[in-house]
N, C-alpha and C. Protein backbone atom coordinates (compact mmCIF):
# COMPACT_ATOMS: atom_id res chain seq x y z
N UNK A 1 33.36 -3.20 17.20
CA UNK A 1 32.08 -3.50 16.60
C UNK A 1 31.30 -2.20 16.39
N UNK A 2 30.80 -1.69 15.34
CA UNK A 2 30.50 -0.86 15.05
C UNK A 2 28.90 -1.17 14.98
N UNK A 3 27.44 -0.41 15.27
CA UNK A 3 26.35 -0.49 14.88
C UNK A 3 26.02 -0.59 13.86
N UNK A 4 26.37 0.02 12.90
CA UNK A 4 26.08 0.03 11.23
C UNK A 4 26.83 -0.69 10.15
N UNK A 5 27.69 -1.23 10.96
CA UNK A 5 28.42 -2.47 9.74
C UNK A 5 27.80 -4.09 10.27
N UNK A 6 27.08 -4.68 9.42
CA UNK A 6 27.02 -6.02 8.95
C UNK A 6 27.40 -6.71 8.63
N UNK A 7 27.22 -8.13 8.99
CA UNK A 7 28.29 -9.33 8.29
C UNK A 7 27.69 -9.70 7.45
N UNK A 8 28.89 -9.59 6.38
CA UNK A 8 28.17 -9.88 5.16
C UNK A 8 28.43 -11.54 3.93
N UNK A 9 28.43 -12.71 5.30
CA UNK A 9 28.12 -13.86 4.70
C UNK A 9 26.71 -13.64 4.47
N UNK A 10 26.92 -14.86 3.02
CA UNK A 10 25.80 -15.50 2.62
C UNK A 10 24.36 -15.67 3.55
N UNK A 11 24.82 -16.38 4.18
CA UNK A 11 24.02 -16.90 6.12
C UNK A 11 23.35 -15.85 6.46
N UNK A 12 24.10 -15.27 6.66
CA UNK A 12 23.14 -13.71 7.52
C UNK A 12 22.65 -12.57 6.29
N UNK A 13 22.94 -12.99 5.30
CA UNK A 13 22.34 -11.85 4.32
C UNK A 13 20.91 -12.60 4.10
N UNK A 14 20.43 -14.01 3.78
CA UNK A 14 19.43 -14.71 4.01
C UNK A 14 18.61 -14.79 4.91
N UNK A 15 18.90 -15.18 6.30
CA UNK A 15 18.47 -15.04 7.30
C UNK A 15 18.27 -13.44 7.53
N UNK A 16 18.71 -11.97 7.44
CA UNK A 16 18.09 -10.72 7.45
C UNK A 16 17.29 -10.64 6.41
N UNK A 17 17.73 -11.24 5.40
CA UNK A 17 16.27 -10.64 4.24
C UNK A 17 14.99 -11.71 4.70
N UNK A 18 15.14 -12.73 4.97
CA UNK A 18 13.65 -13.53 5.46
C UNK A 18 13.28 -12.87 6.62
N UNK A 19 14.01 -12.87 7.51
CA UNK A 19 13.23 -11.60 8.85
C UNK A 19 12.93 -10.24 8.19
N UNK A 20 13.48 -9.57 7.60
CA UNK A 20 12.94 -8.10 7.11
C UNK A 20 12.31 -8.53 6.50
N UNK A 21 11.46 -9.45 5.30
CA UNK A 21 10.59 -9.27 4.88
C UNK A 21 9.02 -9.47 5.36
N UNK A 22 9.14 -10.55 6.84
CA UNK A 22 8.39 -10.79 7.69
C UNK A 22 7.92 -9.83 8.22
N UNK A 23 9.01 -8.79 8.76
CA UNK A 23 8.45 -7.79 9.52
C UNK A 23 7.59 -6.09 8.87
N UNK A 24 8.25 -6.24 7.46
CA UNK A 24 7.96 -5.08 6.53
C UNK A 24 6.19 -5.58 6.00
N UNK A 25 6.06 -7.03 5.49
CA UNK A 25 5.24 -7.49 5.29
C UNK A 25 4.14 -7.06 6.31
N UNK A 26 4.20 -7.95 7.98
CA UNK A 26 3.54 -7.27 8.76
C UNK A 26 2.98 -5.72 9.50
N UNK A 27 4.04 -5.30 9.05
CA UNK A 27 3.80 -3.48 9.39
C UNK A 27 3.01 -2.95 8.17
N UNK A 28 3.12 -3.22 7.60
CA UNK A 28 2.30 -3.12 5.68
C UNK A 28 0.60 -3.37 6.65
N UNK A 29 0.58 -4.97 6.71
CA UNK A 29 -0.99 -5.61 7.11
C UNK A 29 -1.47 -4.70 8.23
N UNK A 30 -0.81 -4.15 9.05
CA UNK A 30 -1.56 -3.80 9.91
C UNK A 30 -2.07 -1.82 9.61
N UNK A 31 -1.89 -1.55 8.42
CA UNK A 31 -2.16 -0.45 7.61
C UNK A 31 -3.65 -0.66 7.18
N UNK A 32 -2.85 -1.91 5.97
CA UNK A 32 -3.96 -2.46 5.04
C UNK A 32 -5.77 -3.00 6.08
N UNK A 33 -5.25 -3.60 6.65
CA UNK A 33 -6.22 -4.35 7.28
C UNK A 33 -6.58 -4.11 8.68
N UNK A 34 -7.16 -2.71 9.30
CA UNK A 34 -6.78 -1.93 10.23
C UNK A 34 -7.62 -2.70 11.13
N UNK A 35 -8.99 -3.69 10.94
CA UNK A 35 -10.00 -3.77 11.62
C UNK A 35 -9.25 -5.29 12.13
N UNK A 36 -8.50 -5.93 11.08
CA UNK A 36 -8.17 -7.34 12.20
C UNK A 36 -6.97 -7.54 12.07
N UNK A 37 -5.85 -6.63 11.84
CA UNK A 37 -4.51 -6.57 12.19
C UNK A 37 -4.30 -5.70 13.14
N UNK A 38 -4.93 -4.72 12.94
CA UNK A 38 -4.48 -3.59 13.73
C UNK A 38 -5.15 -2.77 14.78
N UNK A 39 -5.71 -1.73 14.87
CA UNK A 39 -6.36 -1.14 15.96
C UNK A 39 -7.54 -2.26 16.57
N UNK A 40 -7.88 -2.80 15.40
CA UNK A 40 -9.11 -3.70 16.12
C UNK A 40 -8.62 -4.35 16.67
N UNK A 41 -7.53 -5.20 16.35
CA UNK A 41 -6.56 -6.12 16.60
C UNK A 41 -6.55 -5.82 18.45
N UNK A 42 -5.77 -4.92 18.10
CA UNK A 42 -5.15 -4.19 19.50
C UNK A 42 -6.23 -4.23 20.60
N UNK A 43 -7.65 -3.81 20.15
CA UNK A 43 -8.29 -3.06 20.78
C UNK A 43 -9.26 -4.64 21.64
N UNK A 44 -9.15 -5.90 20.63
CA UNK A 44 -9.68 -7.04 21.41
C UNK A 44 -8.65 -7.42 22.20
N UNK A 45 -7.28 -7.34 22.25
CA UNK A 45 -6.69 -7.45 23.28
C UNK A 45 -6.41 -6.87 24.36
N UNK A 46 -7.30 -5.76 24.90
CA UNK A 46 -7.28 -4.73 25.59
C UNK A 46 -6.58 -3.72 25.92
N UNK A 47 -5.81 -3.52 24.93
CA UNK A 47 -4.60 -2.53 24.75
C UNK A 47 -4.94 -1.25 25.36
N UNK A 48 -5.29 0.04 26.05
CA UNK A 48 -5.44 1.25 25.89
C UNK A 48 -5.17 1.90 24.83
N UNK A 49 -5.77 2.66 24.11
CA UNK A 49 -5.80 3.66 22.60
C UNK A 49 -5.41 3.02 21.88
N UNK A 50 -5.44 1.87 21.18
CA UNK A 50 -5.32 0.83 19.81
C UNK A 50 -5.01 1.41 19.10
N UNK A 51 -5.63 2.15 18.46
CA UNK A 51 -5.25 2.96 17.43
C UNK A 51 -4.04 3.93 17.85
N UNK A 52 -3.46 4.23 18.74
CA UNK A 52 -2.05 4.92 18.74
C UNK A 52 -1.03 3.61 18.67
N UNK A 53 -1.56 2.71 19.57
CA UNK A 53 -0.58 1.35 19.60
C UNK A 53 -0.09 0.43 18.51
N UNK A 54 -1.32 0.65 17.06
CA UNK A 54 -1.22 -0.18 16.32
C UNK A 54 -0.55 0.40 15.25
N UNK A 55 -0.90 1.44 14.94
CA UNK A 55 0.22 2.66 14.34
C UNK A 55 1.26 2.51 14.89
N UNK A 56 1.86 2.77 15.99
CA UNK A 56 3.23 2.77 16.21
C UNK A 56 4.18 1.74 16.31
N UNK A 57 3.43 0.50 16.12
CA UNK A 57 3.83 -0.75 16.04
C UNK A 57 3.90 -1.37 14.64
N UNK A 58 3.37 -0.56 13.79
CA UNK A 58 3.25 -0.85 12.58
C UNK A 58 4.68 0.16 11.71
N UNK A 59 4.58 0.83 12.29
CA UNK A 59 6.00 1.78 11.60
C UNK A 59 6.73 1.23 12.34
N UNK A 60 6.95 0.80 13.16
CA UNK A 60 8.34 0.23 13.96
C UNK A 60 8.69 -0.88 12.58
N UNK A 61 7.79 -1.83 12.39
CA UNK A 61 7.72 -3.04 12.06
C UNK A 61 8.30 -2.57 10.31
N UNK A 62 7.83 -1.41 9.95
CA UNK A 62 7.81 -1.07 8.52
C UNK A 62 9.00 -0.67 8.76
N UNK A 63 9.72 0.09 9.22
CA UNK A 63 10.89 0.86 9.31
C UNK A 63 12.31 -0.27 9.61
N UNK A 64 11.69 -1.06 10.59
CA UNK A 64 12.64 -2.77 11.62
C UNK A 64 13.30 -3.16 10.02
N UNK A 65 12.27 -3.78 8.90
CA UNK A 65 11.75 -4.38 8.08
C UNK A 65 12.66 -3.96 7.26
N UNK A 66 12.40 -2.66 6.87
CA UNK A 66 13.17 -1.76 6.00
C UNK A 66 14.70 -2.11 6.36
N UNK A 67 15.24 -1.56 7.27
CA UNK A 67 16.75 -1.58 8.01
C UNK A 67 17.47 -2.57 8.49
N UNK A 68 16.45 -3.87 7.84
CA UNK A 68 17.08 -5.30 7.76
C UNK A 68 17.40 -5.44 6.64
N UNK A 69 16.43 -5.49 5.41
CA UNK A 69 16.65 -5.72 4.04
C UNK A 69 17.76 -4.99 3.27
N UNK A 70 17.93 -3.18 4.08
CA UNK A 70 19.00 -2.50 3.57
C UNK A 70 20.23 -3.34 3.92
N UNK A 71 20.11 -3.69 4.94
CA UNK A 71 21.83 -3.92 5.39
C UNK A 71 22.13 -2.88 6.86
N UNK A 72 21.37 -1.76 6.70
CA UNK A 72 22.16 0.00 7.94
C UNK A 72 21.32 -0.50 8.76
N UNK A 73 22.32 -0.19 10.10
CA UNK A 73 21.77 -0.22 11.20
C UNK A 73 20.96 -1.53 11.69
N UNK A 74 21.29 -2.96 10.87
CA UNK A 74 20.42 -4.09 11.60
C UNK A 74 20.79 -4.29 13.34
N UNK A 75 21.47 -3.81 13.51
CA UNK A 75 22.02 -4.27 14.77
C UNK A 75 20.48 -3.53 15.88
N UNK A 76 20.18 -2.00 15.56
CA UNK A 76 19.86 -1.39 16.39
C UNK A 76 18.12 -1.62 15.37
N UNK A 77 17.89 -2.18 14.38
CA UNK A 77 16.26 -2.89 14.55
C UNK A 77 16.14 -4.04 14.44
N UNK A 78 16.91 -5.23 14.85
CA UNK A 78 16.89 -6.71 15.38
C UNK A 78 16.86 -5.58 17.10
N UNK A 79 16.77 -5.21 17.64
CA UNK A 79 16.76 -4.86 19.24
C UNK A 79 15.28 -4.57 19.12
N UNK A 80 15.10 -3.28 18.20
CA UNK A 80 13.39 -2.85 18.33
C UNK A 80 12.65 -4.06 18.17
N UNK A 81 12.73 -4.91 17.51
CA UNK A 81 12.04 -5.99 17.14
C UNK A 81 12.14 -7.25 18.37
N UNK A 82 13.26 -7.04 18.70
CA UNK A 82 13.44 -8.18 20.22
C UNK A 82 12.22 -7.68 21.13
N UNK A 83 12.46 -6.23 21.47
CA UNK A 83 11.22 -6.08 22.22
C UNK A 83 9.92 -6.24 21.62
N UNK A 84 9.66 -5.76 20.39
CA UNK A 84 8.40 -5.92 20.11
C UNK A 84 7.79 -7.46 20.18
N UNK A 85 8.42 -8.44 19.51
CA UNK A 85 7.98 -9.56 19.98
C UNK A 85 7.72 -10.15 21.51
N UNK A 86 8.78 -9.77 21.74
CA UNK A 86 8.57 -10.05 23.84
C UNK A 86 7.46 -9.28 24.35
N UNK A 87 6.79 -8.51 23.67
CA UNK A 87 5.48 -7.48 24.18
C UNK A 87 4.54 -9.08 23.38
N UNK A 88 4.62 -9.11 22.22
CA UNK A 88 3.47 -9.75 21.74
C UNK A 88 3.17 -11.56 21.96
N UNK A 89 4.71 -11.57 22.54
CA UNK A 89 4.56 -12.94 23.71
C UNK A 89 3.91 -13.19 24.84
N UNK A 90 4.09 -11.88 25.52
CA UNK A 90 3.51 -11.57 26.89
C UNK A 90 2.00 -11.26 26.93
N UNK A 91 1.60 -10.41 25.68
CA UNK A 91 0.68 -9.71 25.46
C UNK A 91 -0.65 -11.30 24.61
N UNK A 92 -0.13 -12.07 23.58
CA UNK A 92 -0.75 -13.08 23.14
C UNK A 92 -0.38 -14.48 23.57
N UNK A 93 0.46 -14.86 23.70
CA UNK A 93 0.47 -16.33 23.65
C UNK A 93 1.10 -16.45 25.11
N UNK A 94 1.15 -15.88 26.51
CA UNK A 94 1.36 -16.04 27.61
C UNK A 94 -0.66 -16.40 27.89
N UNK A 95 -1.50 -15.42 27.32
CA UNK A 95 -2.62 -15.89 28.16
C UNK A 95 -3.16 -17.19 27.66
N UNK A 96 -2.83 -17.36 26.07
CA UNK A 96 -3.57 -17.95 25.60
C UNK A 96 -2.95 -19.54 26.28
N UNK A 97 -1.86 -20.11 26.70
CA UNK A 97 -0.95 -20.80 27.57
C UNK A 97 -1.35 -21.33 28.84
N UNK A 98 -1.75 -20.02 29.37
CA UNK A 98 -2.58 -19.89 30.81
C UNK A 98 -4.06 -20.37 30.74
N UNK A 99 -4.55 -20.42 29.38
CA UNK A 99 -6.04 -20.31 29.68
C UNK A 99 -6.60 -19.32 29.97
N UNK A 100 -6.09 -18.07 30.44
CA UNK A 100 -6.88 -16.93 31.32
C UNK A 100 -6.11 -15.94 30.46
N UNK A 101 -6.62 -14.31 31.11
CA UNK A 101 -6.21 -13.49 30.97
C UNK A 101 -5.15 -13.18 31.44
N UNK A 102 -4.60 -12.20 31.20
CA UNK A 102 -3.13 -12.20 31.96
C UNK A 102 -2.39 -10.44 31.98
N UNK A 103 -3.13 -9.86 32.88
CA UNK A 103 -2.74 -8.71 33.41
C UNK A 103 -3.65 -7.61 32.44
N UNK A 104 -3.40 -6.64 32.07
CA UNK A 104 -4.69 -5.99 31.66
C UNK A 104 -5.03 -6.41 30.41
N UNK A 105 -4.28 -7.64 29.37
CA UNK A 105 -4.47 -8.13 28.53
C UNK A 105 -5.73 -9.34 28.46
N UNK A 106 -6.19 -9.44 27.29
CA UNK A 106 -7.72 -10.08 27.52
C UNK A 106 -7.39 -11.54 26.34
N UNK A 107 -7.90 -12.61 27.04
CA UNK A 107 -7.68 -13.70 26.49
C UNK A 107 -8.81 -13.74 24.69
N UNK A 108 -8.23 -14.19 24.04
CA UNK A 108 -9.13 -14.36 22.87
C UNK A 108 -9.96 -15.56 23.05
N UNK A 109 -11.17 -15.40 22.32
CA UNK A 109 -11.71 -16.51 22.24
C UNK A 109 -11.33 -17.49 20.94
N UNK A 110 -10.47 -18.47 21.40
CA UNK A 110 -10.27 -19.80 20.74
C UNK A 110 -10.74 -21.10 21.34
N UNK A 111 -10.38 -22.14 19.78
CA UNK A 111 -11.41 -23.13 20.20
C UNK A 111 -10.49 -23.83 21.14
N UNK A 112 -9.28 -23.77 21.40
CA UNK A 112 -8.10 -24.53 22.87
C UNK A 112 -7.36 -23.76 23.02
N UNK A 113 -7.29 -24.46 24.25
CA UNK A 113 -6.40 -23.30 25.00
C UNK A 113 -5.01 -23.98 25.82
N UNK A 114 -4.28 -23.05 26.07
CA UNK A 114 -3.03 -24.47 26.89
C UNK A 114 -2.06 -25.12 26.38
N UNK A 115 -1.69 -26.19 26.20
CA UNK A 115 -0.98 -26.78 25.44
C UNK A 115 -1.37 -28.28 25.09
């Protein structure tokens, strides 16, 4: 198994171009729309330095995005992207679950909470 070769059914050429465009899309928004995608974003969830976090999460996402839709290297940004979501699980929808905050991360204000 090589890192840079892809399978290239139908199936998975679909399924990578709908995830790369999800993720290219989102790394794009959090450029465009810095105050409620991105650093602001970051910065109501209590991130430390937002603005380094939301930048670097945003080229991950632009680059992930990119290297799905090509075809090179999906193997090794479906991984960057495994983690990044497991940060933004832990980081959003673990407190919002809890009701509370949840470690130096800060609960948003919504109108429910829980399940």
């Amino acid at each position: 198994m090589k890192i840079s070769k892809t399978d290239s059914s139908i199936t998975t050429i679909i399924i990578r171009i709908m995830v790369g465009v999800v993720f290219l899309l989102e790394g794009i928004q959090k450029f465009l729309s810095s105050d409620a995608l991105g650093s602001g974003r970051f910065e109501a969830m209590g991130f430390p330095h937002p603005d380094f976090w939301a930048y670097f999460v945003a080229v991950f996402e632009v680059l992930s995005g990119i290297l799905l839709l090509s075809g090179f290297l999906t193997r090794l940004a479906a991984i960057a992207m495994i983690v990044n979501l497991t940060v933004a699980i832990v980081v959003t929808k673990i407190p919002i679950a809890l009701s509370e905050s949840f470690g130096p991360f800060i609960l948003r204000d919504l109108k429910n909470y829980g399940f």
